[in-house]
PDB file of N, CA and C in Angstrom:
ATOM      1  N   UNK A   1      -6.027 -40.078  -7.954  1.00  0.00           N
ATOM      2  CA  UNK A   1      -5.110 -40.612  -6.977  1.00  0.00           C
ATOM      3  C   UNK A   1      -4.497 -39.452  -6.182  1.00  0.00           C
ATOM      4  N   UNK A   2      -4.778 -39.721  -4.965  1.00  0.00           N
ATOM      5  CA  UNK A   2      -4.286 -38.145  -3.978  1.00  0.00           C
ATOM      6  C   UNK A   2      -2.673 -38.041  -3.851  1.00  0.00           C
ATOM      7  N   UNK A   3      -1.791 -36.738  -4.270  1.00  0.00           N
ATOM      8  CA  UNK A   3      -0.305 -37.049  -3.840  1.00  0.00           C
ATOM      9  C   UNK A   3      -0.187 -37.345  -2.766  1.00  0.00           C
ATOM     10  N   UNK A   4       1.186 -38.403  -2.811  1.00  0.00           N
ATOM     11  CA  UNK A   4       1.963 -38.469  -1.821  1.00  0.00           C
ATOM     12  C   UNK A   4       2.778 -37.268  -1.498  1.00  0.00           C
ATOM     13  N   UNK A   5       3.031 -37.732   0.087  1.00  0.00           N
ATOM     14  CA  UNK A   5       3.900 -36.406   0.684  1.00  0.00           C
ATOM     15  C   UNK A   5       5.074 -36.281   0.301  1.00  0.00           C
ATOM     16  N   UNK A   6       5.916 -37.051  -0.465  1.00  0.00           N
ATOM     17  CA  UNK A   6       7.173 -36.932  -0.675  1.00  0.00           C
ATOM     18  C   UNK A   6       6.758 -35.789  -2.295  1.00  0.00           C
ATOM     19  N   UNK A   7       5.498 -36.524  -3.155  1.00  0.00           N
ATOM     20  CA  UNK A   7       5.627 -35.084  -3.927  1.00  0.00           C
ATOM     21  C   UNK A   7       5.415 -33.847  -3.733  1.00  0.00           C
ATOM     22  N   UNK A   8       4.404 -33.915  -2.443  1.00  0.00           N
ATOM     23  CA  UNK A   8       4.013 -32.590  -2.040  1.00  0.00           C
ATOM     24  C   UNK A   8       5.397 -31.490  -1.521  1.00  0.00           C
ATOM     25  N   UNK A   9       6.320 -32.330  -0.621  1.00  0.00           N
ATOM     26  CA  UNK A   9       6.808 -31.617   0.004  1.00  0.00           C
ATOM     27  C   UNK A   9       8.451 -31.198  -1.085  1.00  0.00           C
ATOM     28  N   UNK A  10       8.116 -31.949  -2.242  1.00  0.00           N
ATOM     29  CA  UNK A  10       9.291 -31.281  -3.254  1.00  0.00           C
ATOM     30  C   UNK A  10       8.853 -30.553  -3.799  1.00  0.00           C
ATOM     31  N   UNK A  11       7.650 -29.631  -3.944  1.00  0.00           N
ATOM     32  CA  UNK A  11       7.048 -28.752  -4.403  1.00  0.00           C
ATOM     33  C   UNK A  11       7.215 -27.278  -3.652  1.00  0.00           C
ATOM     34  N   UNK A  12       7.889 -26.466  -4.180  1.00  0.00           N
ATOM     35  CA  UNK A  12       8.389 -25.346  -3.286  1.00  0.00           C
ATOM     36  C   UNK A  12       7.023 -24.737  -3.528  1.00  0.00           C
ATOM     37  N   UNK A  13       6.660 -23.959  -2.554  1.00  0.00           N
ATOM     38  CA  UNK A  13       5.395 -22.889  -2.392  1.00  0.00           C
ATOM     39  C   UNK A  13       6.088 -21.217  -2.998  1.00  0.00           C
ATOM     40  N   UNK A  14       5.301 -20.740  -4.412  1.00  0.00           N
ATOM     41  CA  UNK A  14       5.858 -19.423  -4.431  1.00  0.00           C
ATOM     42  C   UNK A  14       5.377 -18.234  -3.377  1.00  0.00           C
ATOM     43  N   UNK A  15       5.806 -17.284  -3.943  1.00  0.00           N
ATOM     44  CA  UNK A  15       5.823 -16.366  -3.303  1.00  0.00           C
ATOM     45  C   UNK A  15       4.698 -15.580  -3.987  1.00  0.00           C
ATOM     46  N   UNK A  16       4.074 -15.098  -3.903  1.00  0.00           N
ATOM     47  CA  UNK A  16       2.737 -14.049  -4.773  1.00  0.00           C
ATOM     48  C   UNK A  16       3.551 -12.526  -4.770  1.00  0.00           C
ATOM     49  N   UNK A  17       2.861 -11.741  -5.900  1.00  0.00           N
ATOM     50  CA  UNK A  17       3.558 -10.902  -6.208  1.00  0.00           C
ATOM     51  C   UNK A  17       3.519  -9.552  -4.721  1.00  0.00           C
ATOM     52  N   UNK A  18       2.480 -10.025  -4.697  1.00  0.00           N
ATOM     53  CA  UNK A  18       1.740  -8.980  -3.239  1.00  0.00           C
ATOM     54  C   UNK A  18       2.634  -9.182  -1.839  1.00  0.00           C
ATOM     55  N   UNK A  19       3.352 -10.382  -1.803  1.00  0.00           N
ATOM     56  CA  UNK A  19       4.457 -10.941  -0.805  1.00  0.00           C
ATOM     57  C   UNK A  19       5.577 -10.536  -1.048  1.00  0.00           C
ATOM     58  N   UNK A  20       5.893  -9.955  -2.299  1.00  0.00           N
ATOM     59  CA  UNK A  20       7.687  -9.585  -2.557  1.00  0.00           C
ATOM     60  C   UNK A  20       8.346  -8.043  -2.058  1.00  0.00           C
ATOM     61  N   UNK A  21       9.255  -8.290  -1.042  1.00  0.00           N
ATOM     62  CA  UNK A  21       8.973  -6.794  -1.264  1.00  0.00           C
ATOM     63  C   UNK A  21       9.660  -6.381  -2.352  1.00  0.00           C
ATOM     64  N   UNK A  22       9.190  -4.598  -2.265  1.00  0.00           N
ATOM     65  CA  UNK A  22       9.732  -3.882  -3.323  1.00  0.00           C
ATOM     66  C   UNK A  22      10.283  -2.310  -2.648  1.00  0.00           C
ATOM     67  N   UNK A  23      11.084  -1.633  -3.449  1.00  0.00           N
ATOM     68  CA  UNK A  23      11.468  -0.468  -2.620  1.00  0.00           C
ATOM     69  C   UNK A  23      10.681   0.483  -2.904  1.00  0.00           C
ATOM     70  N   UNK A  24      10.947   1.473  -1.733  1.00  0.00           N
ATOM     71  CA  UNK A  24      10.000   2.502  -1.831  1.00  0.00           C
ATOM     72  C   UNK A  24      10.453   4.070  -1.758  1.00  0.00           C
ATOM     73  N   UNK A  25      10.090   4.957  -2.559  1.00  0.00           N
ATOM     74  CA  UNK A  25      10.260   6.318  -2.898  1.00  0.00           C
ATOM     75  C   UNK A  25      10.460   7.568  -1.458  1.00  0.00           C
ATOM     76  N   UNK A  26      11.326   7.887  -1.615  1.00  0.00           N
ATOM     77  CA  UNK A  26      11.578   8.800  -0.355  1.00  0.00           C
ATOM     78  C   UNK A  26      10.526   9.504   0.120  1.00  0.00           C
ATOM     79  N   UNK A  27       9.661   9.641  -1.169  1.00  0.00           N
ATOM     80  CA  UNK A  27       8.564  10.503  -1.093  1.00  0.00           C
ATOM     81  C   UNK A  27       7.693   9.517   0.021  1.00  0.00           C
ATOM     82  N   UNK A  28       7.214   8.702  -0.517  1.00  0.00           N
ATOM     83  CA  UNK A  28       5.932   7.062   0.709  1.00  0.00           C
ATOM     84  C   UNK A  28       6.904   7.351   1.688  1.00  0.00           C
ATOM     85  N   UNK A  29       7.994   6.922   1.344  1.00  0.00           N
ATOM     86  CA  UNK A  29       8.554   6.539   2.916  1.00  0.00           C
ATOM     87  C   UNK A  29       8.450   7.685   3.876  1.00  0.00           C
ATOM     88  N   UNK A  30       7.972   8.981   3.659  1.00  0.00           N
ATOM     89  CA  UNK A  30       7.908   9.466   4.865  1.00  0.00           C
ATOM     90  C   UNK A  30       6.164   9.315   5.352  1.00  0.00           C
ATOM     91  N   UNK A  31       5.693   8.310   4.829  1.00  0.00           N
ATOM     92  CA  UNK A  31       4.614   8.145   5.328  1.00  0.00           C
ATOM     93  C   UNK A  31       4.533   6.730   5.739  1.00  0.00           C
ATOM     94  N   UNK A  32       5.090   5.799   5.059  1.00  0.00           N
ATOM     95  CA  UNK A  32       4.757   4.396   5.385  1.00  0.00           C
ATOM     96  C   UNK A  32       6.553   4.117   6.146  1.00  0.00           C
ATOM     97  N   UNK A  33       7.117   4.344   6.523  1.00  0.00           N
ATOM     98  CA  UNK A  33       8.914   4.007   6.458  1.00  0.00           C
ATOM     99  C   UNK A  33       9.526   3.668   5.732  1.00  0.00           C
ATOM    100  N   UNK A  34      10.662   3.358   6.026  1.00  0.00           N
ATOM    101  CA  UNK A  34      11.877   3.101   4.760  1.00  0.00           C
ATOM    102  C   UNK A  34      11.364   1.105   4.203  1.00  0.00           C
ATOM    103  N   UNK A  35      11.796   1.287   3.408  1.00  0.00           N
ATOM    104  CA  UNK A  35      11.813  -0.208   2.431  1.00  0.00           C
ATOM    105  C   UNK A  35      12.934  -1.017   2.560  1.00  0.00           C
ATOM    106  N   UNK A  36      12.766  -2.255   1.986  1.00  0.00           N
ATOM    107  CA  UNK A  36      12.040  -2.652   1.498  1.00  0.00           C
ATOM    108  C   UNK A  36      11.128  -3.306   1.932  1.00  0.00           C
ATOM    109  N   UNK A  37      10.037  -3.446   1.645  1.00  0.00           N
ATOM    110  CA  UNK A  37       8.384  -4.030   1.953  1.00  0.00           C
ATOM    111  C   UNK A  37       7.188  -4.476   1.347  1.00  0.00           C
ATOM    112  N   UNK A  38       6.358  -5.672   1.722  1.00  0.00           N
ATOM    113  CA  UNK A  38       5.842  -5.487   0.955  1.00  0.00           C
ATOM    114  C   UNK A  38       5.026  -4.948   0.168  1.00  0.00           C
ATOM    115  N   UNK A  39       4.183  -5.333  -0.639  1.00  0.00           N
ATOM    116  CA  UNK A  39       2.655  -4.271  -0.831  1.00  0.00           C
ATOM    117  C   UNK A  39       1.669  -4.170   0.310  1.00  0.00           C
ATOM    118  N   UNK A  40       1.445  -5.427   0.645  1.00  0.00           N
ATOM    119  CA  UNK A  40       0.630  -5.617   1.437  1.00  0.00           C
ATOM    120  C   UNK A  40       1.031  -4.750   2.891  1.00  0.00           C
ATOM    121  N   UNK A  41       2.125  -4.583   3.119  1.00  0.00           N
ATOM    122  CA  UNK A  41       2.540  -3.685   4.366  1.00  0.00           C
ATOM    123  C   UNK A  41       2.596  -2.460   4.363  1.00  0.00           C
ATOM    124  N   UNK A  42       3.188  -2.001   2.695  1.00  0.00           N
ATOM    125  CA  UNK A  42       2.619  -0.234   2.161  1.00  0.00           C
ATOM    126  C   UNK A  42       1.348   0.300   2.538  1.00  0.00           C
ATOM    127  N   UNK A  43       0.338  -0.885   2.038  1.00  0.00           N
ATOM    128  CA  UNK A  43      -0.807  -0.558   1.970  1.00  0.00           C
ATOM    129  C   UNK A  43      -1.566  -0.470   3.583  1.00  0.00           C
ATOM    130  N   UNK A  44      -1.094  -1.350   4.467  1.00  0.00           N
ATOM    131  CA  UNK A  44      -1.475  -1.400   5.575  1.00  0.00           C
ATOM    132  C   UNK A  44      -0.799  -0.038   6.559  1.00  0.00           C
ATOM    133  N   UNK A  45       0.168  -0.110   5.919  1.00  0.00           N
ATOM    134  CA  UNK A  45       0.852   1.473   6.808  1.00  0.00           C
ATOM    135  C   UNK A  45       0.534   2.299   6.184  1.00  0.00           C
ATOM    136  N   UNK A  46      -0.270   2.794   4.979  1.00  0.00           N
ATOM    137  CA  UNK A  46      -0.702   4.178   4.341  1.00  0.00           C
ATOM    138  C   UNK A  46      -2.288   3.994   5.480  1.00  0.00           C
ATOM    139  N   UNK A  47      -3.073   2.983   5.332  1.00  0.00           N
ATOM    140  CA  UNK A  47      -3.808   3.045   6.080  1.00  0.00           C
ATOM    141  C   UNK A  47      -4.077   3.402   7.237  1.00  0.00           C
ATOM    142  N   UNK A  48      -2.692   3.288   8.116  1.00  0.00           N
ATOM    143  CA  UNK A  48      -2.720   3.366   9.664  1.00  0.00           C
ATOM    144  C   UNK A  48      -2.764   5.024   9.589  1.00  0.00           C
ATOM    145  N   UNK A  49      -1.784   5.407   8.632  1.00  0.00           N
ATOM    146  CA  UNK A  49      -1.292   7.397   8.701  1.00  0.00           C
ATOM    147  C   UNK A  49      -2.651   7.533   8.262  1.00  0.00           C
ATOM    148  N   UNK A  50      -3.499   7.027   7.813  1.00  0.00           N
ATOM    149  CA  UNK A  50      -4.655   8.063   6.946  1.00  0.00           C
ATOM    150  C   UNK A  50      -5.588   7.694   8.070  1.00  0.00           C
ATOM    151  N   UNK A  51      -5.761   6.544   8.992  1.00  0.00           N
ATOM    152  CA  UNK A  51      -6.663   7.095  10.098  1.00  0.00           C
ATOM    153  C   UNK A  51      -6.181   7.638  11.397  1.00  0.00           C
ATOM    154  N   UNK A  52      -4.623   7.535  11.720  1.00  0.00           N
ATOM    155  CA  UNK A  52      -3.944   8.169  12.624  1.00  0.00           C
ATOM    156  C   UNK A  52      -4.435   9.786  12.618  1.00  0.00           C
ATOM    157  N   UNK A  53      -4.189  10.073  11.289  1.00  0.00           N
ATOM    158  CA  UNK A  53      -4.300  11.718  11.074  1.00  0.00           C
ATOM    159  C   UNK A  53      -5.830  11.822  10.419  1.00  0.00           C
ATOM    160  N   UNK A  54      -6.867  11.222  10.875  1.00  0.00           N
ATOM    161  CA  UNK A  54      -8.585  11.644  10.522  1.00  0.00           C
ATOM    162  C   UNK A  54      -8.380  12.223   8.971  1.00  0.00           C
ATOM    163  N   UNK A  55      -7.990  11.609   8.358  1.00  0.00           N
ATOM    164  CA  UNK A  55      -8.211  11.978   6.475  1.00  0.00           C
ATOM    165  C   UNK A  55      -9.331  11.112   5.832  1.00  0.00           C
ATOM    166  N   UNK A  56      -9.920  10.458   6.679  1.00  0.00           N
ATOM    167  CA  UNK A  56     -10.968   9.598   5.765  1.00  0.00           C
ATOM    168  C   UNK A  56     -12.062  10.648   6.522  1.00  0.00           C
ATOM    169  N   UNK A  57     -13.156  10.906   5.314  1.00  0.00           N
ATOM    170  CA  UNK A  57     -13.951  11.502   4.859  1.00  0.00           C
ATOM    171  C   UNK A  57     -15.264  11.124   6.264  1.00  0.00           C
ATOM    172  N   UNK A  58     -16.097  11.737   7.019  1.00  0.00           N
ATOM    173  CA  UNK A  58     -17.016  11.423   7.827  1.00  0.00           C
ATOM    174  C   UNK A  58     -18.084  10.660   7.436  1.00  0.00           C
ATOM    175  N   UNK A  59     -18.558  11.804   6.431  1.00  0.00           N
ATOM    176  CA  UNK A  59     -20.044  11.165   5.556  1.00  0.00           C
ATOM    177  C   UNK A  59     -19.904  10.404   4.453  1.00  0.00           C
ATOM    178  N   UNK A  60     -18.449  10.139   3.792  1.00  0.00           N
ATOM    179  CA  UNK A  60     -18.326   8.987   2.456  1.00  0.00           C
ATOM    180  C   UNK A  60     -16.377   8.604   3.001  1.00  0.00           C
ATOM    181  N   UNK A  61     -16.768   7.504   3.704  1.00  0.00           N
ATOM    182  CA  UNK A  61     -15.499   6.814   4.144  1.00  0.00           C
ATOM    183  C   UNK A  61     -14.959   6.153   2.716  1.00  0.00           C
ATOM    184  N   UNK A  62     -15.015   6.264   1.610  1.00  0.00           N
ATOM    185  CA  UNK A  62     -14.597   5.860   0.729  1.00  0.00           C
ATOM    186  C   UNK A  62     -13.368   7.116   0.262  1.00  0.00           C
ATOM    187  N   UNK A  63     -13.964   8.325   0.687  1.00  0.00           N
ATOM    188  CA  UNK A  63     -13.135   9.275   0.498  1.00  0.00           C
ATOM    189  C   UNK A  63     -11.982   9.609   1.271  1.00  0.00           C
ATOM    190  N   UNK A  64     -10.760  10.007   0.893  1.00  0.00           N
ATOM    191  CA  UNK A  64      -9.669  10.092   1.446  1.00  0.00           C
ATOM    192  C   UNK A  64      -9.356  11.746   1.367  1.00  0.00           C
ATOM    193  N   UNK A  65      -9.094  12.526   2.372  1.00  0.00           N
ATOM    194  CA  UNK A  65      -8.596  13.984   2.317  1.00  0.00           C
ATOM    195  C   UNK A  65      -6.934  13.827   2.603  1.00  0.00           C
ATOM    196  N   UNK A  66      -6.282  14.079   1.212  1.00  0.00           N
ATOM    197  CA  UNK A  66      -4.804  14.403   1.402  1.00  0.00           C
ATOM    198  C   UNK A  66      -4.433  15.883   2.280  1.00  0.00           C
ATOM    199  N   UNK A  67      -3.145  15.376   3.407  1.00  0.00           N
ATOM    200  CA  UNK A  67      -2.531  16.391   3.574  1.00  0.00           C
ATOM    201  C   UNK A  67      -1.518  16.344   2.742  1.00  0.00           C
ATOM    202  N   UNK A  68      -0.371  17.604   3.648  1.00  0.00           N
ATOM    203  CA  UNK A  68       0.427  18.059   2.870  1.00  0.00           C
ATOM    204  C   UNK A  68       1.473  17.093   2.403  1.00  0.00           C
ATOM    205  N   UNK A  69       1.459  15.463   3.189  1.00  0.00           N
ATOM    206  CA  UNK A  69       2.591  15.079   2.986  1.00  0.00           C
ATOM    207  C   UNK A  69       2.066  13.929   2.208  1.00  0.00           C
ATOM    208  N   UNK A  70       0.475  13.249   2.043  1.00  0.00           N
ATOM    209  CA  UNK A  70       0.083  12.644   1.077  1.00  0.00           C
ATOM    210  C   UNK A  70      -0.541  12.950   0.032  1.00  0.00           C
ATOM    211  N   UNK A  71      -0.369  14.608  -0.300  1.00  0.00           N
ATOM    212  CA  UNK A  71      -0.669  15.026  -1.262  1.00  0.00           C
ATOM    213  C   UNK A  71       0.509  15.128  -2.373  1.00  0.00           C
ATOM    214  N   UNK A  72       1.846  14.893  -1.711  1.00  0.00           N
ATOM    215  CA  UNK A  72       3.130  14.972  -2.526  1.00  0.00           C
ATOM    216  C   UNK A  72       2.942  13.189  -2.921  1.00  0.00           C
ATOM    217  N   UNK A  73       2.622  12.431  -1.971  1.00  0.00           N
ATOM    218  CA  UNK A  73       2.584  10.924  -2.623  1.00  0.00           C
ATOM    219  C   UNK A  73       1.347  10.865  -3.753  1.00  0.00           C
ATOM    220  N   UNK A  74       0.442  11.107  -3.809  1.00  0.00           N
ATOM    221  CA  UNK A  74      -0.900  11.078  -4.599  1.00  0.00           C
ATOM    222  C   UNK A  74      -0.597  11.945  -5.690  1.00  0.00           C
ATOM    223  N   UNK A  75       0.132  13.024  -5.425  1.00  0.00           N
ATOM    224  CA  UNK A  75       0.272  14.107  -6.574  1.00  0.00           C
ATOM    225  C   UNK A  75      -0.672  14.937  -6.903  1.00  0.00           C
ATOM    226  N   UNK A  76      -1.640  15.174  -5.709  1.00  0.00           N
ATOM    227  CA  UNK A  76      -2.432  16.140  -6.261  1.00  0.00           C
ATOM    228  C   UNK A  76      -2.514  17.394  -5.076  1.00  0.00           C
ATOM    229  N   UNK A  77      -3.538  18.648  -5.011  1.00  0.00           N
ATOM    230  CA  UNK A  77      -3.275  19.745  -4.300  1.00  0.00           C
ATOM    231  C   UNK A  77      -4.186  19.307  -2.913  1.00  0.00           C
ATOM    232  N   UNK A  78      -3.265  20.261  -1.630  1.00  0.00           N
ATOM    233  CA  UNK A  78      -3.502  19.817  -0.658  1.00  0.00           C
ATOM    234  C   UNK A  78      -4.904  19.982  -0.603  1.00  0.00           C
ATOM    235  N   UNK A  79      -5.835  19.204   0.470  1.00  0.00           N
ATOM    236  CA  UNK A  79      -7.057  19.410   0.846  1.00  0.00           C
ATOM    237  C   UNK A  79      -7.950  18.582   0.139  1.00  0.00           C
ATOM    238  N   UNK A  80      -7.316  18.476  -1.299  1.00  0.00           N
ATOM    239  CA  UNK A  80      -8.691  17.581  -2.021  1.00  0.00           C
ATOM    240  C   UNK A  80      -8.180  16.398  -1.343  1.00  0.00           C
ATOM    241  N   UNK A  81      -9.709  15.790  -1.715  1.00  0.00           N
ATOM    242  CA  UNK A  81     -10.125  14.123  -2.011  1.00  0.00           C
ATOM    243  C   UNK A  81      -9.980  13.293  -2.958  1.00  0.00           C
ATOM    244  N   UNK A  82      -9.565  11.788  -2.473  1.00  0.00           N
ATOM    245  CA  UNK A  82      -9.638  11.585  -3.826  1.00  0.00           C
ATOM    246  C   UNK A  82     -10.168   9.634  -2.873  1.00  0.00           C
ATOM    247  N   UNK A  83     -10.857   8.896  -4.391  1.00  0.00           N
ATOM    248  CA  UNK A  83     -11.559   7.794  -3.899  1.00  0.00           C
ATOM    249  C   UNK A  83     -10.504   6.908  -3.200  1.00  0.00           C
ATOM    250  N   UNK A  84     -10.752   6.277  -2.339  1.00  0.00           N
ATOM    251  CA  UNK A  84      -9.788   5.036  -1.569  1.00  0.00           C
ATOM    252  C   UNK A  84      -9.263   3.965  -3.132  1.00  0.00           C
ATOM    253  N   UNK A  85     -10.048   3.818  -4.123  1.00  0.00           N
ATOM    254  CA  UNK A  85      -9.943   2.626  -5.312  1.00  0.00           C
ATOM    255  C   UNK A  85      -9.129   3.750  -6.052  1.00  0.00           C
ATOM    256  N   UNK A  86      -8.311   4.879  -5.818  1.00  0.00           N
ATOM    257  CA  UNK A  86      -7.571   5.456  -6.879  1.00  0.00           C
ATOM    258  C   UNK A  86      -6.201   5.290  -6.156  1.00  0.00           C
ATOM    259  N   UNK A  87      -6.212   5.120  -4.790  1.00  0.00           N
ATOM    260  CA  UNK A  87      -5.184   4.847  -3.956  1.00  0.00           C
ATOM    261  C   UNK A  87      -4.189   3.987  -4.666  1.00  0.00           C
ATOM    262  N   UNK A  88      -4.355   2.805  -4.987  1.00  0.00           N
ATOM    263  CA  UNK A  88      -3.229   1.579  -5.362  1.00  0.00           C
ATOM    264  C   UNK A  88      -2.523   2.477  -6.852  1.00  0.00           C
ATOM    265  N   UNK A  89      -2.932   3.107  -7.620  1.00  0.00           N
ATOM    266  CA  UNK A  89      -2.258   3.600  -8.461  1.00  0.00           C
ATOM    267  C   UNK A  89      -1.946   4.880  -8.368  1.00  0.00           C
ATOM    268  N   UNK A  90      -1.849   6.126  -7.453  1.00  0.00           N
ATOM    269  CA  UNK A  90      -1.107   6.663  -7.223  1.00  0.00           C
ATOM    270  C   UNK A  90       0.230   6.376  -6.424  1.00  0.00           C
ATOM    271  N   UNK A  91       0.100   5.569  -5.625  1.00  0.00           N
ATOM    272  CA  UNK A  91       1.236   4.677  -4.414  1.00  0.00           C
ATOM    273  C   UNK A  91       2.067   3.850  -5.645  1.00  0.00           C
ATOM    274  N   UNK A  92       1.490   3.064  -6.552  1.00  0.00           N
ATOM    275  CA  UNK A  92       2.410   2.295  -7.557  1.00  0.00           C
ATOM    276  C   UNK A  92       3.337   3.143  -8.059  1.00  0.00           C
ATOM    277  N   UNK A  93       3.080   4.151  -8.286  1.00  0.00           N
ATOM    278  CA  UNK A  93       4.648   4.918  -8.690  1.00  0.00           C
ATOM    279  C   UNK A  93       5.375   5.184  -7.761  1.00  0.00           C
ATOM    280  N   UNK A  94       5.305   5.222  -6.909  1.00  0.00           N
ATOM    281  CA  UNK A  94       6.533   5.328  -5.566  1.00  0.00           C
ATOM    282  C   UNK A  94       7.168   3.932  -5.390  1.00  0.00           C
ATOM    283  N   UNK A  95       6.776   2.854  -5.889  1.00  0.00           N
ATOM    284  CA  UNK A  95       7.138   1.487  -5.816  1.00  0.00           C
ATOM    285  C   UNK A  95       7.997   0.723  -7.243  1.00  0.00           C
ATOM    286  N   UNK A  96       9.231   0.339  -6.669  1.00  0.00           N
ATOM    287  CA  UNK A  96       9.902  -0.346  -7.654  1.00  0.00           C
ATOM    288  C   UNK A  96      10.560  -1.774  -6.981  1.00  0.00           C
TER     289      UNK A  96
END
């Protein structure tokens, strides 16, 4: 039996965890801006700085070259690479 709209519409819609924002570390924020925001907008503004400033890799676009100021977010030394799929868990510690 299909609901009616009166149950549908007493049914609040949540929020997904990826929709909430959360705050962000002085450190991100000088790359993505100040917080709070969500993930989904961290992630879309780390993206914009990493092709704004040519850090994705020519011959393996999977690869990301930190500078000096996403090498303090990533935590590792300037110049290296590191895979785009290691991204979400270096950025999770800047996020609460």
């Amino acid at each position: 039996m299909p609901a009616t709209k009166s149950s549908t519409a007493s049914k609040k819609k949540s929020t997904s965890a990826l929709q909430k924002p959360v705050q962000i570390s002085e450190t991100l924020a000088a790359v993505v801006g100040r917080g709070p925001m969500p993930r989904t907008e961290v992630t879309k503004k780390l993206w914009d700085y990493i092709k704004k400033h040519n850090l994705q890799s020519k011959t393996n676009k999977r690869k990301i070259k930190a500078d000096a100021t996403l090498a303090k977010v990533f935590g590792i030394s300037i110049d290296r690479e590191i895979d785009m799929l290691e991204m979400p868990g270096k950025v999770s510690k800047h996020l609460s």
